[in-house]
N, C-alpha and C. Protein backbone atom coordinates (compact mmCIF):
# COMPACT_ATOMS: atom_id res chain seq x y z
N UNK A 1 -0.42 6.79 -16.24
CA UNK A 1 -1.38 5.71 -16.33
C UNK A 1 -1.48 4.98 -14.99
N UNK A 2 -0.19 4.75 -14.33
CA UNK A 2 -0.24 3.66 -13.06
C UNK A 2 -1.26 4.85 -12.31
N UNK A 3 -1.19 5.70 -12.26
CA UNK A 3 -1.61 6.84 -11.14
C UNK A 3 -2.99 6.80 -11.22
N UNK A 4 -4.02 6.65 -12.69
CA UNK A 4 -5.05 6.47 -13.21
C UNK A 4 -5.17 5.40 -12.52
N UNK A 5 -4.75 4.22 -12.89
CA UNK A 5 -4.91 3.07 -12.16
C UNK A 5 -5.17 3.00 -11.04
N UNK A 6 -3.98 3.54 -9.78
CA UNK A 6 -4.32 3.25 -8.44
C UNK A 6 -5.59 3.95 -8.01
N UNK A 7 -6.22 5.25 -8.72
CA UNK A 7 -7.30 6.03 -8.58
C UNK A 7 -8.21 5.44 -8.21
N UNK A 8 -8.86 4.48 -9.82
CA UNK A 8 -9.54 3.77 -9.87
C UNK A 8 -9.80 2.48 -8.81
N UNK A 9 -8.78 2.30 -8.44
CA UNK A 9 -8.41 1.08 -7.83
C UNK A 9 -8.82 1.62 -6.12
N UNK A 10 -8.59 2.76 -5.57
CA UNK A 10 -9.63 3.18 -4.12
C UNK A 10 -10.59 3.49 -4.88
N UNK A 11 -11.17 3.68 -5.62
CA UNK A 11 -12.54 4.00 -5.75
C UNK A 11 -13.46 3.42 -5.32
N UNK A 12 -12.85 2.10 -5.79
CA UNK A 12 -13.77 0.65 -5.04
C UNK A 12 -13.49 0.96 -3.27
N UNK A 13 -12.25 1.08 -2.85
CA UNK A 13 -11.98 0.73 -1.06
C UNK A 13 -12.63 1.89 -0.72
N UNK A 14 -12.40 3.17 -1.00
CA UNK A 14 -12.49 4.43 -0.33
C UNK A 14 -14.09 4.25 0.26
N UNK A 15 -14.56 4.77 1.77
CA UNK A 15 -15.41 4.72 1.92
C UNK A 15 -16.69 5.79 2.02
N UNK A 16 -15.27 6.92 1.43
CA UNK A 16 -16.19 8.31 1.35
C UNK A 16 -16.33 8.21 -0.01
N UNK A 17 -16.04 7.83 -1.31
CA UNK A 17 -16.13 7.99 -2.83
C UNK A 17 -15.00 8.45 -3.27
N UNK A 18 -15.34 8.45 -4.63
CA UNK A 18 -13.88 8.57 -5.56
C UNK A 18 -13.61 9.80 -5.91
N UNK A 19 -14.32 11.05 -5.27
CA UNK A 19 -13.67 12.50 -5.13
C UNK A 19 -12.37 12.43 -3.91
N UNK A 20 -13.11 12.16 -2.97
CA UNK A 20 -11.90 11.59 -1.83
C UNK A 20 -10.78 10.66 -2.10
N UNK A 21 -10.97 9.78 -2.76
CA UNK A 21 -10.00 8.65 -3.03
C UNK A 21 -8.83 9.32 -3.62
N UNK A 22 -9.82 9.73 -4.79
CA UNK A 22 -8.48 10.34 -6.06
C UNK A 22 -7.90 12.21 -4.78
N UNK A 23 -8.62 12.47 -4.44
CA UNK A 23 -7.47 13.44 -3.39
C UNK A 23 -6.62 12.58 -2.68
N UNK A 24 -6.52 11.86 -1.94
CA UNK A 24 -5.96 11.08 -0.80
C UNK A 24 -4.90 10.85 -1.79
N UNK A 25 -4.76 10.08 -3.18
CA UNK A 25 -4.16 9.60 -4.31
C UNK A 25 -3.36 10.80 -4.47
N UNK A 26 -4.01 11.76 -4.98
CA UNK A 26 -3.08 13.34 -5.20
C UNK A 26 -2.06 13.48 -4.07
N UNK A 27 -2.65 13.62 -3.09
CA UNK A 27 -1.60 14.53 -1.98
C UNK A 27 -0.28 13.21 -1.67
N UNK A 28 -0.39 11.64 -1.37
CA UNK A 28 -0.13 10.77 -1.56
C UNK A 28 1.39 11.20 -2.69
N UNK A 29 0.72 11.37 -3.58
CA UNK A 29 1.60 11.75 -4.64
C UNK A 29 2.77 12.83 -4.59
N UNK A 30 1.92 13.85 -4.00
CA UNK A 30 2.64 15.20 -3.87
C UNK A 30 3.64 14.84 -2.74
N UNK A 31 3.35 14.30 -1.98
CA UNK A 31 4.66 14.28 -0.65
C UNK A 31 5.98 13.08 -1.02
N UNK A 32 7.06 13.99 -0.88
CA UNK A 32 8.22 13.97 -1.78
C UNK A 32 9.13 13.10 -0.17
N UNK A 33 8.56 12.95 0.75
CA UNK A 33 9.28 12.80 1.97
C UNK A 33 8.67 12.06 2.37
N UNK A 34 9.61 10.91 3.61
CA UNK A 34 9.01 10.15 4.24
C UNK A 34 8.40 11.41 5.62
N UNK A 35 9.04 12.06 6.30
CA UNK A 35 8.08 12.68 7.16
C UNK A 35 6.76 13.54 6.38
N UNK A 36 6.70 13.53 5.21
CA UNK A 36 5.63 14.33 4.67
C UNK A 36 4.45 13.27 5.07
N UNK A 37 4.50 12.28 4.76
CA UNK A 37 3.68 11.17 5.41
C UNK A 37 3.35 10.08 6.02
N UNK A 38 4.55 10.23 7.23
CA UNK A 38 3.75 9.77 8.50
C UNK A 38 2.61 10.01 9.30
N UNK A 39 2.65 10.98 9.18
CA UNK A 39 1.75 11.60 9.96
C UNK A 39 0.45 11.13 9.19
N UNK A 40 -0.05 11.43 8.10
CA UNK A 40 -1.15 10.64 7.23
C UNK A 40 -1.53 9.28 7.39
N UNK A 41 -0.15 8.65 7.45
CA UNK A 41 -0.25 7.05 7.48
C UNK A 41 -0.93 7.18 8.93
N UNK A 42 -0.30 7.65 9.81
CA UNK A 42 -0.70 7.17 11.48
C UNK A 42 -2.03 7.59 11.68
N UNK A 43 -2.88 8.74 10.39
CA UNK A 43 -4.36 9.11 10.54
C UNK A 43 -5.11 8.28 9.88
N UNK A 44 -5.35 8.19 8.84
CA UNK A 44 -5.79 8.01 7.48
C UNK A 44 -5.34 6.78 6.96
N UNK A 45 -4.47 6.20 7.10
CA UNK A 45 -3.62 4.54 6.62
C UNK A 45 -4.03 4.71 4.71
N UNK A 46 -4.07 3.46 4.74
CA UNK A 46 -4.59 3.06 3.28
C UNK A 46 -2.96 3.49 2.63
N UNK A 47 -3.62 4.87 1.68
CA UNK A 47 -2.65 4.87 0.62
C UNK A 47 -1.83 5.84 1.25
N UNK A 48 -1.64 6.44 2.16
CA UNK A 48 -0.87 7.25 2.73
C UNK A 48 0.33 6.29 3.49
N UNK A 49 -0.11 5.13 4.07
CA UNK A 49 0.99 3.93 4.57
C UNK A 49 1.59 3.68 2.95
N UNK A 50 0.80 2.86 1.90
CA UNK A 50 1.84 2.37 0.84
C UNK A 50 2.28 3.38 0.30
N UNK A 51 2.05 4.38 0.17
CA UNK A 51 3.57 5.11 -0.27
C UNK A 51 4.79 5.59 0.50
N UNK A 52 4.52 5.31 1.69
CA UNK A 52 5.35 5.35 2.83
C UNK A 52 6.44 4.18 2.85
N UNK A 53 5.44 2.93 2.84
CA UNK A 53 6.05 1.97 2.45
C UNK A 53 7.04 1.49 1.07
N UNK A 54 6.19 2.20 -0.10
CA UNK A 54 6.91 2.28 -1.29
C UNK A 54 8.36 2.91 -1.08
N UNK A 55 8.09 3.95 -0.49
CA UNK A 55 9.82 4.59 -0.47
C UNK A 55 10.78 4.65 0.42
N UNK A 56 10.54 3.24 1.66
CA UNK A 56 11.65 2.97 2.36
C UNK A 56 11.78 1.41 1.58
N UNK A 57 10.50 0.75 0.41
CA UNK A 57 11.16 -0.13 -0.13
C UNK A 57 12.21 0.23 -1.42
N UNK A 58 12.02 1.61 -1.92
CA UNK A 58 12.79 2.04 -2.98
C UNK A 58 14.26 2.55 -2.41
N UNK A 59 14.03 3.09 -1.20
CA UNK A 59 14.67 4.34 -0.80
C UNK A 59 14.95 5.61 -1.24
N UNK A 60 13.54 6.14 -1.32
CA UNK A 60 12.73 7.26 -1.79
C UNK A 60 13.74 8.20 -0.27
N UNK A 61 14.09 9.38 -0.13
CA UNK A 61 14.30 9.98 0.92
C UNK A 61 15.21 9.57 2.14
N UNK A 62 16.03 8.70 2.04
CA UNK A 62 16.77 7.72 2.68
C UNK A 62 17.16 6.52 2.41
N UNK A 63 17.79 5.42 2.90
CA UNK A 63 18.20 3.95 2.55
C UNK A 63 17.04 3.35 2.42
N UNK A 64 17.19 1.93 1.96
CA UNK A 64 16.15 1.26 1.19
C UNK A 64 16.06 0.55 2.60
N UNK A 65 15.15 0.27 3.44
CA UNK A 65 14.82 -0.79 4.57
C UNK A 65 13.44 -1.49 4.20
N UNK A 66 13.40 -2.94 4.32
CA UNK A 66 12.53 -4.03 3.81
C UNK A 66 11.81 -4.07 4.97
N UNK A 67 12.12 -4.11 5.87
CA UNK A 67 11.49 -4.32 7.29
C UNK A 67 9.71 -2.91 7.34
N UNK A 68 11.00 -2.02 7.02
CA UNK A 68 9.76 -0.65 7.82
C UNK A 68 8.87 -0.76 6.06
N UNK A 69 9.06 -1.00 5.27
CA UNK A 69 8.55 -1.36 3.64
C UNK A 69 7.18 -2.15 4.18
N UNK A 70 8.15 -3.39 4.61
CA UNK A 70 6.83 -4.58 5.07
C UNK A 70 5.67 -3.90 5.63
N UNK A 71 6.07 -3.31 6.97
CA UNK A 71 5.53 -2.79 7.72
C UNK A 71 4.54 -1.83 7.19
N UNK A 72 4.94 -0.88 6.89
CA UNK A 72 3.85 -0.08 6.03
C UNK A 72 2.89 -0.84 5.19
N UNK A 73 2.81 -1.48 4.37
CA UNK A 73 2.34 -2.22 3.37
C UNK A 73 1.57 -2.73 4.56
N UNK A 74 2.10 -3.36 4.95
CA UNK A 74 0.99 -4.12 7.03
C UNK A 74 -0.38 -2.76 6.69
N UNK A 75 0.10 -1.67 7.27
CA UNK A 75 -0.76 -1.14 7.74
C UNK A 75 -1.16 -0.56 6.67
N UNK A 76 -1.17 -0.53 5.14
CA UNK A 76 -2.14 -0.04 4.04
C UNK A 76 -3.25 -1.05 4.16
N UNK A 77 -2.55 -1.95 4.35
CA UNK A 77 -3.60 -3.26 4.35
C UNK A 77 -4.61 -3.53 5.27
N UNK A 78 -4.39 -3.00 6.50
CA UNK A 78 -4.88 -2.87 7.38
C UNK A 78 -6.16 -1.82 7.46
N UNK A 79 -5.44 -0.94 6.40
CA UNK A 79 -6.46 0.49 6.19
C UNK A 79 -7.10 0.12 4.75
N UNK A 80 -7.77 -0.96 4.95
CA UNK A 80 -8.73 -1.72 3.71
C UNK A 80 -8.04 -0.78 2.53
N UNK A 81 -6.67 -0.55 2.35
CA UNK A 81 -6.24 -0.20 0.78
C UNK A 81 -5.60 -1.87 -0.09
N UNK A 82 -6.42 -2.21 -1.15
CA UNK A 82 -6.24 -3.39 -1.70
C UNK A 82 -4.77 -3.89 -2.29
N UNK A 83 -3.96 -2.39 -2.70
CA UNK A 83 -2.70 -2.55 -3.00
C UNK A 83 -1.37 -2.82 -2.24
N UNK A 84 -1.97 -2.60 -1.12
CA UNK A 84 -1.10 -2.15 0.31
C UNK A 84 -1.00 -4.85 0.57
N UNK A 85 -2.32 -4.40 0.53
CA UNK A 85 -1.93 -6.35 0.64
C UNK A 85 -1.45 -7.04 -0.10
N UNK A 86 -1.56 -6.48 -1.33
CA UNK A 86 -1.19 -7.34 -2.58
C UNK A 86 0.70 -7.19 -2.39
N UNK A 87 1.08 -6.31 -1.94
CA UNK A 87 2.30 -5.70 -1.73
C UNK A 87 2.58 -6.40 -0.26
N UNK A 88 2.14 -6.68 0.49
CA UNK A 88 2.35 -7.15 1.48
C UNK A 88 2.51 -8.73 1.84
N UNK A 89 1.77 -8.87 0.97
CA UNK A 89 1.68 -10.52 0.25
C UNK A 89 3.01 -10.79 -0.05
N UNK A 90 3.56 -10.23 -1.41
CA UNK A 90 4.47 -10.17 -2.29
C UNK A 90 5.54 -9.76 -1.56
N UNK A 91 5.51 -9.00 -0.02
CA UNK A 91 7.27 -9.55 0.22
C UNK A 91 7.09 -10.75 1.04
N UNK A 92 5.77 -10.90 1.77
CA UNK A 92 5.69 -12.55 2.75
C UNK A 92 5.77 -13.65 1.55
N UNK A 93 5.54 -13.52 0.55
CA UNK A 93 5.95 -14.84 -0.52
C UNK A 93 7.42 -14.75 -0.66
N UNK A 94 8.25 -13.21 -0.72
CA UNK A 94 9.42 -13.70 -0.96
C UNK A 94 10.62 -13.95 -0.03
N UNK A 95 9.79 -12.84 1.33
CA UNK A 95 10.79 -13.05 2.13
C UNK A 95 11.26 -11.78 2.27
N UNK A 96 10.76 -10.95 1.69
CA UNK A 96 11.32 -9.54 2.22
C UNK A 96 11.35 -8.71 3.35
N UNK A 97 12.21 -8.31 3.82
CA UNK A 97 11.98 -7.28 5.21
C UNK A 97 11.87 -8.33 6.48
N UNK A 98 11.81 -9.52 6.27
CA UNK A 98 11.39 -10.74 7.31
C UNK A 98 11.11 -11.88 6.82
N UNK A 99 10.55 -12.57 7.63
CA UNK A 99 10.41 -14.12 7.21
C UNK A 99 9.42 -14.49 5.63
N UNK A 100 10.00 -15.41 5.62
CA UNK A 100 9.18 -15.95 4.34
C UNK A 100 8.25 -16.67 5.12
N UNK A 101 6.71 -16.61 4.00
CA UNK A 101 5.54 -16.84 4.88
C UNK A 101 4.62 -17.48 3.50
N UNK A 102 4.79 -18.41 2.85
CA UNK A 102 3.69 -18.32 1.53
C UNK A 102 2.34 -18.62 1.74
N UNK A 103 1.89 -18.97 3.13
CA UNK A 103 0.25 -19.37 3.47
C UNK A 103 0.15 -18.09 3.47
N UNK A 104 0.80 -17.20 4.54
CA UNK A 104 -0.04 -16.06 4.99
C UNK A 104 0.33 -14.86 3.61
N UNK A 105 1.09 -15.05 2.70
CA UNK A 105 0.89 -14.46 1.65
C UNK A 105 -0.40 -14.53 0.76
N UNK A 106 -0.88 -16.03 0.43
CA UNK A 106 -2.39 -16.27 -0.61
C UNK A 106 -3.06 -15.47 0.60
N UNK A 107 -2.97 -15.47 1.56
CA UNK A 107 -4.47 -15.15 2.40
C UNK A 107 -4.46 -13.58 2.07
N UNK A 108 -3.05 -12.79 2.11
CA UNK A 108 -2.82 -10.97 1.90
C UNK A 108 -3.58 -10.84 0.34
N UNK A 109 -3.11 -12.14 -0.63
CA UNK A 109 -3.51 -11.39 -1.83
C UNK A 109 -5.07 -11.89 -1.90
N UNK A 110 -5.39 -12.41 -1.26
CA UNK A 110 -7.03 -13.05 -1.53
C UNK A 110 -7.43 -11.62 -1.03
N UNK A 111 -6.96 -10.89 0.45
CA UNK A 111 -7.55 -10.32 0.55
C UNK A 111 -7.68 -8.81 -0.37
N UNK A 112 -6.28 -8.75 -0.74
CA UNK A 112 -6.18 -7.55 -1.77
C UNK A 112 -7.19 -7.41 -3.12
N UNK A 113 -7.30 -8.98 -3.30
CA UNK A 113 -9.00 -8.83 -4.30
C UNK A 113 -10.25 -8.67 -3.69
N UNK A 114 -10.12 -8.94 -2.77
CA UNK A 114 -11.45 -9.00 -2.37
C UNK A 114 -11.80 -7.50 -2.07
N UNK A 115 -10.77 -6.44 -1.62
CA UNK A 115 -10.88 -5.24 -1.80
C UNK A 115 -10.65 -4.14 -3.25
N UNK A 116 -10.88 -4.99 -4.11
CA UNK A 116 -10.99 -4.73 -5.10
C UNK A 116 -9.59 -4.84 -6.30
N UNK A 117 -8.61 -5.04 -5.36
CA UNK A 117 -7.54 -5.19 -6.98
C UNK A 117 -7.88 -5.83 -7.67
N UNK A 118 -7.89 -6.18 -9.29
CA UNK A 118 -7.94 -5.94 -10.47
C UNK A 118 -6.97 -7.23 -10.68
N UNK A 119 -5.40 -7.00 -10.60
CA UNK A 119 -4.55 -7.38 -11.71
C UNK A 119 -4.62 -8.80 -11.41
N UNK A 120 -3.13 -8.92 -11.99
CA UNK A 120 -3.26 -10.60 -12.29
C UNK A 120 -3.19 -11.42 -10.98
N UNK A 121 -3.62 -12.65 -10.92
CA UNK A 121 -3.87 -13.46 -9.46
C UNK A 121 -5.60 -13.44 -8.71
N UNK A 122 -6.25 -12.32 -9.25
CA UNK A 122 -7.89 -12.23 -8.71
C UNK A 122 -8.68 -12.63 -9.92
């Protein structure tokens, strides 16, 4: 279902359409490694950074680091992906990976709606 979700959820950002989105989403998915997608993130950003970011915040493939987490999430956000800010928001509200920041957090999640997230807070 979350996977349905995030689909839907570039459908709105993606600027080629939601055949592209939901691939970008697939392969996204399929890479089991952080080097499986760097290289994506450093082309393509968006959802290829937050799952990059997702699994040095999990420690998907290595230790859990908050910093390079943040960071990624930076640059989903950067790559107009709406989840990538909302996530980016949410460690500058708490303080994760770096400083606590709660202005420049409302401004990440304002912008994460405005690129279309959905959930609660838009």
């Amino acid at each position: 279902m979350r996977g349905l979700i995030l689909a839907v959820v570039m459908c709105f950002v993606a600027l080629s359409g939601c055949d592209e989105a939901k691939k970008s989403k697939e392969k996204a998915d399929a890479c089991k490694t952080r080097s499986c997608l760097e290289g994506d993130c450093d082309v393509s950003g968006g959802v290829f950074c937050a799952a990059l970011g997702q699994m040095y915040y999990n420690g998907t493939d290595g230790s859990v680091n908050k910093a390079r987490a943040r960071h990624f999430m930076r640059k989903a956000c950067d790559g107009n992906y709406a989840i990538g800010c909302i996530s980016y928001g949410s460690m500058l509200r708490d303080g994760e990976g770096g400083s606590r920041n709660t202005a420049a957090a409302a401004k990440y999640y304002q912008r994460g709606c405005e690129l279309g997230y959905s959930g609660s807070g838009c």
